[in-house]
Protein backbone atom coordinates (compact mmCIF):
# COMPACT_ATOMS: atom_id res chain seq x y z
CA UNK A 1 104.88 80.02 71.20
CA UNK A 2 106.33 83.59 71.14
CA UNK A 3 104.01 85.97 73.64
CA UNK A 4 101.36 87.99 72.18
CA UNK A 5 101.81 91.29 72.90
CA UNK A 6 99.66 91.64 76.12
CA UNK A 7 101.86 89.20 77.87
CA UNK A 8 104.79 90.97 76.81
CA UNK A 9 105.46 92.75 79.41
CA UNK A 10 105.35 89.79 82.26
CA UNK A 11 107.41 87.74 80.34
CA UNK A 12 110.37 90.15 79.03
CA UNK A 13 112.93 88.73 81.66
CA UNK A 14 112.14 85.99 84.19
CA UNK A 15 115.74 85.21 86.44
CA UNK A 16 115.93 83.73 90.35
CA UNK A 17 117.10 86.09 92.66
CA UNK A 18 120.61 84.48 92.25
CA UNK A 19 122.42 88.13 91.46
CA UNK A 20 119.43 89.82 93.77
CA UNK A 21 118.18 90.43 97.05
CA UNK A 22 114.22 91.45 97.18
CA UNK A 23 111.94 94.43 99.08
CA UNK A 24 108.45 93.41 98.92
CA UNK A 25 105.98 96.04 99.38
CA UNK A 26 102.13 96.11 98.88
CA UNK A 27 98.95 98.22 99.04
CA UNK A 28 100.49 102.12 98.86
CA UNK A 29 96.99 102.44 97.24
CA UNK A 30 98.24 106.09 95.62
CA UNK A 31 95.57 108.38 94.26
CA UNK A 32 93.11 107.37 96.94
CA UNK A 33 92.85 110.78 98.45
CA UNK A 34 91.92 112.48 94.59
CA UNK A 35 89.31 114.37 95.88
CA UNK A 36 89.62 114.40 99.49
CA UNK A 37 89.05 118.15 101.10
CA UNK A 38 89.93 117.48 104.62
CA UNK A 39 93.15 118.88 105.78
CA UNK A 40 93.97 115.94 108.11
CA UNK A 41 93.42 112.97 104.94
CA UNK A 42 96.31 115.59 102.92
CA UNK A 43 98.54 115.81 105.87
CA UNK A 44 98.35 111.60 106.07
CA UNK A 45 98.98 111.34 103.30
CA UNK A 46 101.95 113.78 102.82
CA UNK A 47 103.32 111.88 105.76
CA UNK A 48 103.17 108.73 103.98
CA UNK A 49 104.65 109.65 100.43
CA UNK A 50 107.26 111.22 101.89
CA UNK A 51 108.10 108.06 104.20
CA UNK A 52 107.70 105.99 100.87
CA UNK A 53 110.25 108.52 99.14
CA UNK A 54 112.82 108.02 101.82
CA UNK A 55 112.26 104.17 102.21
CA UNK A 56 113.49 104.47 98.54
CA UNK A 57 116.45 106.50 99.00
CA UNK A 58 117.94 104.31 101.84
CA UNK A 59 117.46 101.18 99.80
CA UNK A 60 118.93 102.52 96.79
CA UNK A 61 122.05 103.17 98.35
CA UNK A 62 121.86 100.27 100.90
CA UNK A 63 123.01 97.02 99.09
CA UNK A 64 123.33 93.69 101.39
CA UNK A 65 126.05 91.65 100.32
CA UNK A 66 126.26 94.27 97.27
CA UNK A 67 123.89 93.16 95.69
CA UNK A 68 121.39 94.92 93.97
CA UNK A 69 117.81 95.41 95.24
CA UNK A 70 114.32 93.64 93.12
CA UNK A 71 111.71 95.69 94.57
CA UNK A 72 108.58 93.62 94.00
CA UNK A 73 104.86 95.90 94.38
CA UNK A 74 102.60 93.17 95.04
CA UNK A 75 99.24 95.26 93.94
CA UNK A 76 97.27 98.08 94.59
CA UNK A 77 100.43 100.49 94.08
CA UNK A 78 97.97 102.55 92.14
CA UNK A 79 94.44 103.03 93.70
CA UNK A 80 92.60 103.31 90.24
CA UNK A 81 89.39 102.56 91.65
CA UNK A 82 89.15 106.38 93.09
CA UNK A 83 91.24 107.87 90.21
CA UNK A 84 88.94 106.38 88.05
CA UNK A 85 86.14 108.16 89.43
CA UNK A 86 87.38 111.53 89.98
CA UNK A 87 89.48 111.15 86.14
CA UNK A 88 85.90 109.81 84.43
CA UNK A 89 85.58 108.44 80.80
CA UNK A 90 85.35 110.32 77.79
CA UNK A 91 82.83 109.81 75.08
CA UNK A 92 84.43 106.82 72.85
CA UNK A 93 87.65 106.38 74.51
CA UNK A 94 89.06 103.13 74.73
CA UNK A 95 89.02 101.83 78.37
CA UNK A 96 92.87 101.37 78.55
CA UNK A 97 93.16 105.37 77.13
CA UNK A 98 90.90 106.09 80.00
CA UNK A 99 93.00 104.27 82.83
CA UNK A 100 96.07 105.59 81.26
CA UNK A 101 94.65 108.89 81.49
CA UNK A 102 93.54 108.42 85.03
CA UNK A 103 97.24 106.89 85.96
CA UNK A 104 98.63 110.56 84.53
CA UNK A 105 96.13 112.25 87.33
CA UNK A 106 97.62 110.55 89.76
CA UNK A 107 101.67 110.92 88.81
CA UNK A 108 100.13 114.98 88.63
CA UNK A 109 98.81 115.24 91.84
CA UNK A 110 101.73 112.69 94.04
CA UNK A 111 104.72 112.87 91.70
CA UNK A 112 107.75 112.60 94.28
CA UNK A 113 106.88 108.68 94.90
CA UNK A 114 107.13 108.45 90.91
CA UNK A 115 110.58 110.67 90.57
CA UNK A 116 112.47 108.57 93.71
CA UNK A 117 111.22 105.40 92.01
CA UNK A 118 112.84 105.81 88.73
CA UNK A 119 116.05 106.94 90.94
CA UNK A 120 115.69 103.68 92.61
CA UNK A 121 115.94 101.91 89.15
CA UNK A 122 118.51 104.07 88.06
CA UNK A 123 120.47 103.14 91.24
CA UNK A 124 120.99 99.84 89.16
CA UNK A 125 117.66 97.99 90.93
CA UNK A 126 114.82 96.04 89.17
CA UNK A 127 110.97 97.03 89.26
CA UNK A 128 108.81 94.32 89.64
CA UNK A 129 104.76 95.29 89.34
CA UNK A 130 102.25 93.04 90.08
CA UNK A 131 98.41 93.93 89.34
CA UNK A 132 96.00 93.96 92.26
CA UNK A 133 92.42 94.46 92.05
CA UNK A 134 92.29 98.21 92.54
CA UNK A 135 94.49 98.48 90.18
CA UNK A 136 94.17 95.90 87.78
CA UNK A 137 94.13 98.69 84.98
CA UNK A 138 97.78 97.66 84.85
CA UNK A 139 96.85 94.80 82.72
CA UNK A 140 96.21 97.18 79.74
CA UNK A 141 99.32 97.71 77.41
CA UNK A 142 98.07 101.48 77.22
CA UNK A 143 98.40 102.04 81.08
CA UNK A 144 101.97 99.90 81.02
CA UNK A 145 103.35 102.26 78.24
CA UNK A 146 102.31 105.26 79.68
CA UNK A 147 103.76 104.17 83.09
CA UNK A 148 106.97 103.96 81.41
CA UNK A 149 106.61 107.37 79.65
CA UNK A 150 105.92 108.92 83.17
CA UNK A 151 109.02 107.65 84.91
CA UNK A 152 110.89 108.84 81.72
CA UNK A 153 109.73 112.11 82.04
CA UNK A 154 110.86 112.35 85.59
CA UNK A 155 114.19 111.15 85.21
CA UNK A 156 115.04 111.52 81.44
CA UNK A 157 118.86 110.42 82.76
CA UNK A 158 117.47 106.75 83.29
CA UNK A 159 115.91 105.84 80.07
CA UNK A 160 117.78 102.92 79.41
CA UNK A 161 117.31 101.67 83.21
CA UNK A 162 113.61 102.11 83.38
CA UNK A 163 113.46 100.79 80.29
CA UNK A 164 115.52 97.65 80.84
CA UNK A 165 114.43 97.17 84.68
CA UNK A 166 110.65 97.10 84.76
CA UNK A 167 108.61 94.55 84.21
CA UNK A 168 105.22 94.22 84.82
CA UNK A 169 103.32 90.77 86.09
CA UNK A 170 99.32 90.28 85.52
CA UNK A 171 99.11 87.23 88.44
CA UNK A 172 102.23 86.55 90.20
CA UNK A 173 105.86 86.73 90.70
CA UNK A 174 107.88 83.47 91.03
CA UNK A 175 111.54 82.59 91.59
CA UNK A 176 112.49 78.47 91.98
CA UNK A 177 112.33 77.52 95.28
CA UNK A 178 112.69 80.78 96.49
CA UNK A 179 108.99 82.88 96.88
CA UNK A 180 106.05 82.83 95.38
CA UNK A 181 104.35 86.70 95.37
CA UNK A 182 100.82 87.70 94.55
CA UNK A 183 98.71 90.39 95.45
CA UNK A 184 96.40 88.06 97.38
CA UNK A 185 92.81 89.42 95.65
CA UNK A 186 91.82 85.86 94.10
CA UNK A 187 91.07 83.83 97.12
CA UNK A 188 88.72 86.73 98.62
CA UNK A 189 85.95 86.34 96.32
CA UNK A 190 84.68 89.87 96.91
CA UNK A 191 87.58 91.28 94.69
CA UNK A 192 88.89 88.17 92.80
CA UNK A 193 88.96 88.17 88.86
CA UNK A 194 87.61 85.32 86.60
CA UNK A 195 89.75 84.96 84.50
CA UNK A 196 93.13 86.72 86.40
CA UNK A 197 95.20 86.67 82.84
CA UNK A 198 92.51 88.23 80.91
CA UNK A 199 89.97 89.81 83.10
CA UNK A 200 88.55 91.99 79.70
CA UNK A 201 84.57 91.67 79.17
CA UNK A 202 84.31 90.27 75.34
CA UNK A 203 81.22 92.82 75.21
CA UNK A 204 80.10 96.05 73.82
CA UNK A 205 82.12 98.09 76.57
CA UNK A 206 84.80 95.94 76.57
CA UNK A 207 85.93 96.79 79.71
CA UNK A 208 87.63 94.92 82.73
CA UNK A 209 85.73 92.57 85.13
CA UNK A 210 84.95 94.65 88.07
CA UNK A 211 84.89 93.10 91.79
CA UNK A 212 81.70 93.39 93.14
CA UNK A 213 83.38 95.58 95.87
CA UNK A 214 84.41 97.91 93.59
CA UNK A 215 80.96 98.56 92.52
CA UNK A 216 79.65 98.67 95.77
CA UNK A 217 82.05 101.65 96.38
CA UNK A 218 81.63 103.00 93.17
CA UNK A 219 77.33 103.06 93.89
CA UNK A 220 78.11 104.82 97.76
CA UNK A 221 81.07 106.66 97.01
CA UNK A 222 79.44 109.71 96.64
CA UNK A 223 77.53 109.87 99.88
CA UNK A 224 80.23 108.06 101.39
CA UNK A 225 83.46 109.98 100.56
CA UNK A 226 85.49 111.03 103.83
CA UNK A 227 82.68 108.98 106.09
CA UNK A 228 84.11 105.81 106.40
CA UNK A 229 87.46 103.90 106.08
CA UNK A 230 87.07 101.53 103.07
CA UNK A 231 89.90 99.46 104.06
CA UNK A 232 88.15 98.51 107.73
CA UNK A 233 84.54 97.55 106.27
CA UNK A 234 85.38 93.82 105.88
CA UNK A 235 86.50 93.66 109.34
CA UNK A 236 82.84 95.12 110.32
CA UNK A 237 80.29 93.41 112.04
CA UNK A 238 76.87 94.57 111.77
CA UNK A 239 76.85 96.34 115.45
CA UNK A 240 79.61 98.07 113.86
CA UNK A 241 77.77 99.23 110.73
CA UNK A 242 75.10 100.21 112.84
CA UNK A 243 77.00 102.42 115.30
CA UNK A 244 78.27 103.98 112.40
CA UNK A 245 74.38 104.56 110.75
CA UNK A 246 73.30 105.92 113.89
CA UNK A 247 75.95 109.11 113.36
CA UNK A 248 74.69 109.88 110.23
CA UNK A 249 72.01 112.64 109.53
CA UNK A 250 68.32 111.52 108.01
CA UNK A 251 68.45 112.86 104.99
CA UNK A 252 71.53 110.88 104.26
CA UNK A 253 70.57 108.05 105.89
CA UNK A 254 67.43 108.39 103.61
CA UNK A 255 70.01 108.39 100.27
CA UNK A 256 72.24 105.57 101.52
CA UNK A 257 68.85 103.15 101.88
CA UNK A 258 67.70 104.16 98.53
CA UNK A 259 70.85 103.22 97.21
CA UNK A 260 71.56 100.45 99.04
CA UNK A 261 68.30 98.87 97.94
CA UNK A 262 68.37 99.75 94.30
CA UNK A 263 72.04 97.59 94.47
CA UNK A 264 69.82 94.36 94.42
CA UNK A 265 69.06 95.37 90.14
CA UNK A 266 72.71 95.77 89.71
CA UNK A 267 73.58 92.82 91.89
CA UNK A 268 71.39 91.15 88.91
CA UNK A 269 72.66 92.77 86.12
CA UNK A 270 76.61 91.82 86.92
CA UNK A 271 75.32 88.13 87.37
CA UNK A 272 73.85 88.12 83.65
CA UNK A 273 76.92 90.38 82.51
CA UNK A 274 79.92 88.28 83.56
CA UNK A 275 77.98 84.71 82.74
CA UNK A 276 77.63 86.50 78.91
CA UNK A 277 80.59 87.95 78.54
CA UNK A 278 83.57 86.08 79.71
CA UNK A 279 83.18 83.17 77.73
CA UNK A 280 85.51 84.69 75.38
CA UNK A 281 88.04 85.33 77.67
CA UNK A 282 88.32 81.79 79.10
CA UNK A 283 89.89 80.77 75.75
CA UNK A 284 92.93 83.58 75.89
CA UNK A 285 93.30 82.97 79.49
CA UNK A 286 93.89 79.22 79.48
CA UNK A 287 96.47 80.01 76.06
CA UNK A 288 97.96 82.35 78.59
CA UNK A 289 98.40 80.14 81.81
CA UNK A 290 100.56 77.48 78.87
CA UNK A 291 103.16 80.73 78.44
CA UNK A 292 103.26 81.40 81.92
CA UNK A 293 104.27 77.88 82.35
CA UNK A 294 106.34 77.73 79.71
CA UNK A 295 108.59 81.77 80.68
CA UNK A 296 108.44 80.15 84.57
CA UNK A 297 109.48 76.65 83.55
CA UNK A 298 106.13 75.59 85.75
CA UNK A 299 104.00 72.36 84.29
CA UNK A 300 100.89 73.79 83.05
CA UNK A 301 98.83 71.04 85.10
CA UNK A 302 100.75 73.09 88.74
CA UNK A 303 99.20 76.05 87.20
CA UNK A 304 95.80 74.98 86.41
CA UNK A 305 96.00 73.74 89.95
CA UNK A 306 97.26 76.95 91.27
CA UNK A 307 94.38 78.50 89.26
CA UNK A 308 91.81 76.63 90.90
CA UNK A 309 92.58 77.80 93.88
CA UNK A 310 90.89 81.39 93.38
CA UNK A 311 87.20 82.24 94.65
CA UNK A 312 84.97 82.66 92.05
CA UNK A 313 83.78 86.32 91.83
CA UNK A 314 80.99 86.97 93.81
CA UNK A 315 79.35 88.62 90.80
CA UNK A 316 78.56 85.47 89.36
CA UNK A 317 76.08 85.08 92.56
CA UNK A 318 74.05 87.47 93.97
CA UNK A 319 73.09 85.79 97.29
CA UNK A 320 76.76 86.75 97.82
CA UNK A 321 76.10 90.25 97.11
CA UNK A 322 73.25 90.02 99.56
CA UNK A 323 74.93 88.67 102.24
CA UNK A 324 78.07 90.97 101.76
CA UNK A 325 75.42 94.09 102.13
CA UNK A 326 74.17 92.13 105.14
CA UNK A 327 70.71 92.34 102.98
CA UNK A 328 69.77 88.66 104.34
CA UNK A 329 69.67 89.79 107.74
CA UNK A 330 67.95 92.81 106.79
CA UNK A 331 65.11 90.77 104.78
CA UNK A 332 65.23 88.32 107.63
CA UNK A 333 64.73 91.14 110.30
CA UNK A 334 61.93 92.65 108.49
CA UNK A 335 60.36 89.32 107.68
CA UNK A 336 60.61 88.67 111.42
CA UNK A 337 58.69 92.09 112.48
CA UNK A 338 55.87 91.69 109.69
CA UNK A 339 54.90 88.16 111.15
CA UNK A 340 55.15 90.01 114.78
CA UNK A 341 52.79 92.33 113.85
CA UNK A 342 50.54 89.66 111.92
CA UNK A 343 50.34 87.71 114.93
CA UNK A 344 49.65 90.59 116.93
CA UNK A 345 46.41 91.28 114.86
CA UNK A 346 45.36 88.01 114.55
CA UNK A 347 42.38 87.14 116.36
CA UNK A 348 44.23 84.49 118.58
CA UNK A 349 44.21 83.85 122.20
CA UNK A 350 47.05 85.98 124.27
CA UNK A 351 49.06 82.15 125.32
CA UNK A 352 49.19 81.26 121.05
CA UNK A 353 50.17 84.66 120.33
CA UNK A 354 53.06 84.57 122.90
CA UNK A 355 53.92 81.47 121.53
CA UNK A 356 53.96 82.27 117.63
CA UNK A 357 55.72 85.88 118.44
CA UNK A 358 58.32 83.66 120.62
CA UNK A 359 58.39 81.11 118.17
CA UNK A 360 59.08 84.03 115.43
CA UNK A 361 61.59 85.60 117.12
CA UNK A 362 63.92 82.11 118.35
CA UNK A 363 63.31 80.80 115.02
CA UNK A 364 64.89 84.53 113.22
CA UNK A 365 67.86 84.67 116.18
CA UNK A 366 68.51 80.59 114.59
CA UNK A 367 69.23 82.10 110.94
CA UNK A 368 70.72 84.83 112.19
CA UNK A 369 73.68 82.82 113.89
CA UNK A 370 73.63 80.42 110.97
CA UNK A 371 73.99 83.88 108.20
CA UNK A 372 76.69 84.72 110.15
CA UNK A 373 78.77 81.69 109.69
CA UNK A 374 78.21 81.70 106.05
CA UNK A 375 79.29 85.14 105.78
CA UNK A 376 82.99 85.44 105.32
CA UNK A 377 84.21 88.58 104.31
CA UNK A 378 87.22 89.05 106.41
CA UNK A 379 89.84 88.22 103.59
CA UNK A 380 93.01 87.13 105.87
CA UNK A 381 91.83 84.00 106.82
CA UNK A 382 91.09 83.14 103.22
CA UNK A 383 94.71 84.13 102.32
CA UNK A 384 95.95 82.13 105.01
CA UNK A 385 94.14 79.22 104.54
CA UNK A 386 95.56 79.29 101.00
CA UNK A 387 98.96 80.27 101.22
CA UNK A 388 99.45 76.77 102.73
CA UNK A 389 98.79 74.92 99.59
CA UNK A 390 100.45 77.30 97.59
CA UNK A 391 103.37 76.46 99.25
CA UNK A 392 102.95 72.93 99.06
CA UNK A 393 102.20 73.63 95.08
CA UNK A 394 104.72 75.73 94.14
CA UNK A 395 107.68 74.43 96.32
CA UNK A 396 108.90 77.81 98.01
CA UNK A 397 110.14 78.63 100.84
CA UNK A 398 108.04 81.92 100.95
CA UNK A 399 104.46 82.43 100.27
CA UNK A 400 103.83 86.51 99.91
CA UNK A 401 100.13 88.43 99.72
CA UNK A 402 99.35 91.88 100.46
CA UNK A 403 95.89 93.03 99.95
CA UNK A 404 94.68 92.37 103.60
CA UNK A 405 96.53 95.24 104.80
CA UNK A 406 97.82 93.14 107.81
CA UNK A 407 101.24 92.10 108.59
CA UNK A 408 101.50 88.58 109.10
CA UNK A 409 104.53 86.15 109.61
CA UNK A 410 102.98 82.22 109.71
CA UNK A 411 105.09 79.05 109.97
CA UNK A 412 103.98 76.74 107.28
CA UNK A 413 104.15 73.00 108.51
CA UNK A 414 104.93 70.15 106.25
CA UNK A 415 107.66 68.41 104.36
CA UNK A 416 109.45 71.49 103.13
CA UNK A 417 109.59 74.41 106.08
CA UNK A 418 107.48 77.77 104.91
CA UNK A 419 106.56 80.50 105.94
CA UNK A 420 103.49 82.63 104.46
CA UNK A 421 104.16 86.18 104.37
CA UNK A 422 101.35 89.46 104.37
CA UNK A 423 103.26 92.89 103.83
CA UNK A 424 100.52 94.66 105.14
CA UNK A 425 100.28 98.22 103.65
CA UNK A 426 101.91 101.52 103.31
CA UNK A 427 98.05 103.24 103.70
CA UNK A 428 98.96 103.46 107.68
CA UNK A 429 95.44 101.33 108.45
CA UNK A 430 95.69 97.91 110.54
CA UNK A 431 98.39 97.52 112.39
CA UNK A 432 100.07 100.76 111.50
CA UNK A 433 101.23 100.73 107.48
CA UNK A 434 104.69 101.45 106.00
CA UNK A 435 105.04 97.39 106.34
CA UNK A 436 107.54 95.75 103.85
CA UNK A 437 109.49 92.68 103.36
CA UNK A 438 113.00 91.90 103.08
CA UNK A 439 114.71 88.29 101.27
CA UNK A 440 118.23 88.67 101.44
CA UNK A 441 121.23 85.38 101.04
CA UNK A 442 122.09 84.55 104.24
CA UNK A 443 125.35 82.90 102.41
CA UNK A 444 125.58 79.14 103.61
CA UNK A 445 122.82 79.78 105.78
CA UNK A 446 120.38 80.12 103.06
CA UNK A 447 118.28 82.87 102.69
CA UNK A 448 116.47 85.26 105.13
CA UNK A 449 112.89 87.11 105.27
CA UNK A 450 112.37 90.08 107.92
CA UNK A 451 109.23 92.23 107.94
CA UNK A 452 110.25 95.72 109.00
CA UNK A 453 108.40 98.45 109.46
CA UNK A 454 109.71 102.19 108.47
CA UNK A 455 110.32 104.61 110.61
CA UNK A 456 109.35 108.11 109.74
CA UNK A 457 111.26 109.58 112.56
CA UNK A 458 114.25 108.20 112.04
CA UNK A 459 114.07 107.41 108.58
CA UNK A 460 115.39 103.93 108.90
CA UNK A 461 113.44 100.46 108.34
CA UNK A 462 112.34 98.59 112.05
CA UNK A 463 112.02 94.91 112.69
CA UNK A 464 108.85 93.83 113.14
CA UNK A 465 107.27 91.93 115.72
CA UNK A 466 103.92 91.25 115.84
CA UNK A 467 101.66 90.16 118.86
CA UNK A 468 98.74 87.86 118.67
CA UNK A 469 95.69 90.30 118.05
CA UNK A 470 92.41 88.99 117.55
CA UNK A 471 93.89 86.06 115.31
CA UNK A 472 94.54 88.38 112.73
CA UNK A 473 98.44 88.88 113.59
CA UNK A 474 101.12 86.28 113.69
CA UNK A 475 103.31 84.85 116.16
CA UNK A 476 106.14 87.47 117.58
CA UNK A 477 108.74 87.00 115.52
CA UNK A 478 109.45 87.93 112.11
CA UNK A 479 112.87 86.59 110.94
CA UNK A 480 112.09 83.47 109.67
């Protein structure tokens, strides 16, 4: 079955790295700071464009074992979520015209990262793009045409390369034995997609499936804009959100608890929307996962497997919601002071007051520890937990995620040696940004991975090695 022309762009060309080596890069998250006033955020991010637009240059002129580069984005290259809201939608546009139009704001306002990567694929190197969940826009044809258009325009010379070398992937990248690449989003069911191959709503807005932390930014973003670092939040606890209440004002603390509170109706409303609405899309996405078999020479039943892997959206259940807001603890602590107070009134002795207050309060600290092991927003774990059966799955020697914005390098045990792989970012959060991955041929050897860091000093890429940090960072080494 020929692809429809959705899929067209994923399956144009599928090859191994055989004539290739591979960069792997993840998270640059550009068009973020539309909107941001602060001198400081512009300065950052000046900084880190400009350290993407040399990373470029070296690698387009630095060939190992001349071979030419495939420089795989493994999601979030464009931060849509915050373009979105600064670009808006216009009365009866499409939503794909909208995105495409928001994608334009951001090549307007950071166009040098745009220009040096249509010299890198003029240079003779492929473009590999694969969606994330900020900016899973990328799965409209609209916002893939106009992406093309705009590296055109900045280097009219390469029309036939940029043409020719792009290609754009809605779920993975894949070469035989080699790596497997994702953006890492499904297995963290805060920003994971039903349906990954066609996350579209079959209803009256017909717009994408949106991660229920999207909307949670979307509903603070507002009040919230320059006050906190978005990326950090799922590596909160709730003495953490609390420090950070406490240096807020009243009158905004006032707005961020009426808007906190009023989430609970849309919590509610995204249930009943996504259980309506993506019945539809089941149907083209399981047609899809048989041509993704069928371009990756994959069995369809590895793929349903691999599919099953993902967390279901959290949408689809709101005591998630409530428990990503930290809401149960919240209800819980207030439960726990209105039966203080009951008790307190009640016309009981002092001794069975002491003991129902005491009783209250060791029964509340009991669900209280037992909320916090339920809660798991922290998304490395999940990707690491995962990328072992992936690995077993999909028989590569590399596993690959970004979206957790830490580096990782993990030895993956079993009857084939792996390793899983987290690029980290290029946003300069975690462990320091500007992370990326080399896969070269180590000729009889076999092939090599080294995470290296770039240096904006000296303009050349670093080896990494990471330290043990709170579990979150790998052993210290990182050629594997």
């Amino acid at each position: 079955m020929p692809p429809d022309s959705i899929t067209q762009g994923l399956f144009r060309e599928v090859e191994t790295a055989s004539g290739h080596n591979l960069l792997v890069v993840s998270d640059l998250h550009l068009g973020e700071s539309l909107g941001e006033a602060r001198i400081s955020d512009l300065r950052h991010l000046l900084h880190l464009t400009q350290a993407f637009s040399r990373f470029l240059a070296y690698y387009a002129t630095e060939r190992v074992g001349g071979r030419p580069w495939r420089l795989v984005i493994a999601g979030d290259m464009i931060d849509f979520v915050r373009a979105g809201m600064m670009a808006g939608r216009g009365d009866g546009e499409a939503p794909g015209q909208s995105a495409a139009r928001a994608l334009e704001r951001v090549v307007e306002h950071f166009p040098r990262p745009f220009e040096d990567l249509a010299r890198f694929v003029a240079a003779g190197h492929d473009l590999v793009i694969i969606k994330g969940n900020h900016d899973v826009e990328f799965h409209w044809d609209e916002v893939q045409a106009r992406f093309i258009t705009l590296l055109e325009a900045l280097a009219p010379e390469a029309k036939t390369e940029i043409r020719a070398r792009v290609t754009f992937a809605r779920w993975f990248w894949y070469e035989h034995g080699l790596v497997y690449i994702e953006h890492g989003n499904q297995y963290d069911e805060f920003c994971s997609f039903e349906h990954v191959l066609e996350p579209t709503l079959a209803d009256e807005d017909q717009g994408l499936e949106e991660p229920i932390s999207h909307q949670t930014l979307r509903a603070f973003q507002r009040l919230l804009l320059g006050k906190i670092d978005i990326h950090a939040i799922d590596r909160w606890k709730l003495p953490d959100f609390i420090r950070w209440l406490s240096s807020l004002g009243p009158r905004l603390i006032a707005q961020l608890a009426y808007t906190y509170f009023a989430s609970i109706a849309w919590l509610v409303a995204t249930e009943r929307r996504l259980v309506r609405a993506v019945r539809v899309a089941r149907r083209v996405h399981r047609r899809r996962l048989g041509e993704l078999a069928q371009r990756f020479r994959l069995s369809e039943d590895a793929l349903a497997k691999l599919d099953a892997l993902r967390q279901r959206p959290a949408g689809f259940k709101v005591l998630a919601g409530l428990q990503m807001l930290y809401m149960d603890r919240i209800f819980l602590l207030v439960l726990t002071l209105v039966l203080i107070g009951v008790f307190l009134l009640a016309p009981f002795d002092g001794l069975t007051k002491l003991s129902l207050i005491g009783g209250s309060v060791v029964g509340s600290g009991s669900l209280f520890a037992l909320f916090a092991r339920l809660r798991e927003v922290e998304s490395p774990p999940k990707l690491r937990r995962v990328a072992h059966k992936i690995q077993r799955l999909m028989n590569v020697r590399y596993v690959v995620f970004g979206h957790t914005h830490v580096p990782t390098v993990e030895p993956i045990s079993g009857e084939q040696k792996g390793y899983y792989i987290n690029t980290g970012s290029w946003t300069g959060d975690a462990a320091g940004g500007l992370t990326h991955l080399c896969i070269t041929s180590g000729g009889g050897e076999g092939p090599m991975a080294e995470l290296r860091r770039w240096c904006a000093e000296t303009h050349r890429p670093l080896r990494l090695r990471l330290a043990q940090k709170k579990g979150l960072l790998a052993r210290a080494r990182s050629i594997v």
